[in-house]
Protein backbone atom coordinates (compact mmCIF):
# COMPACT_ATOMS: atom_id res chain seq x y z
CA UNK A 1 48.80 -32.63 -138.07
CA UNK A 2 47.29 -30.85 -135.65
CA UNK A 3 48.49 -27.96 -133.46
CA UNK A 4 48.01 -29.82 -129.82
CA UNK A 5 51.63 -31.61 -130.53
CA UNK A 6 54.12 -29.99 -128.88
CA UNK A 7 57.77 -30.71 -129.17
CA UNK A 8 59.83 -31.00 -126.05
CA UNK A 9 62.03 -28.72 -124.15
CA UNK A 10 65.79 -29.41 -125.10
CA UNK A 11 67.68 -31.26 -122.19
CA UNK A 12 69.66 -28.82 -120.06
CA UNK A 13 73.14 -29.78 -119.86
CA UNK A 14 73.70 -32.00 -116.90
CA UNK A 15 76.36 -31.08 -114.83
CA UNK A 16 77.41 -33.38 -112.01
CA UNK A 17 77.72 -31.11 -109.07
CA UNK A 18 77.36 -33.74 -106.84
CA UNK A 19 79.95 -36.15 -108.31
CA UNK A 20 82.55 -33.35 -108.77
CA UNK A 21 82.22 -32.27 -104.75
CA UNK A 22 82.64 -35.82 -103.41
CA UNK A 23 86.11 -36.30 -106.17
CA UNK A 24 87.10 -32.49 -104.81
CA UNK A 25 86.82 -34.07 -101.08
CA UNK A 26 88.81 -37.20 -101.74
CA UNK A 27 91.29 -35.20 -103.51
CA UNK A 28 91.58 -33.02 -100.60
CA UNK A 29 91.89 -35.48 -98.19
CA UNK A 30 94.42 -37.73 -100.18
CA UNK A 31 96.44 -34.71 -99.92
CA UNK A 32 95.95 -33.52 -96.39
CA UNK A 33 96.99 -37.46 -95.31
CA UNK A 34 100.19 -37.35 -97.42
CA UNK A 35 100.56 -33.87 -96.08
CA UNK A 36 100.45 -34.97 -92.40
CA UNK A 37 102.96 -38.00 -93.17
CA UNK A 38 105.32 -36.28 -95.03
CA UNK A 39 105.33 -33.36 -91.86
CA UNK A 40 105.97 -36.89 -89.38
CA UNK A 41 108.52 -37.97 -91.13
CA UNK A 42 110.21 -34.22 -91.17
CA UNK A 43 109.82 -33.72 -87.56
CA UNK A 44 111.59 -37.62 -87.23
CA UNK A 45 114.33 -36.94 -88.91
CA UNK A 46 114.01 -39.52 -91.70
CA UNK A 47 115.33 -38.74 -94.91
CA UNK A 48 115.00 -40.79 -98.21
């Protein structure tokens, strides 16, 4: 064997920054939309 072989780096961890901002955003704005329906119906009177 000679010495010229050189193993790898180990893999960083992959952490999917990307994927967990764009879920945080449609989280946000699910809420923010049931938010502003839920303060129409409020100022309408309606009650369930």
């Amino acid at each position: 064997m000679s010495d010229s072989h050189v193993d790898p780096a180990p893999e960083e961890e992959f952490v999917p920054r990307g994927t967990i901002a764009v879920v945080a955003l449609f989280v946000a704005t699910l809420v923010l939309l049931w938010l502003s329906i839920y303060l129409i119906l409020i100022a309408r009177g309606v009650t369930i």
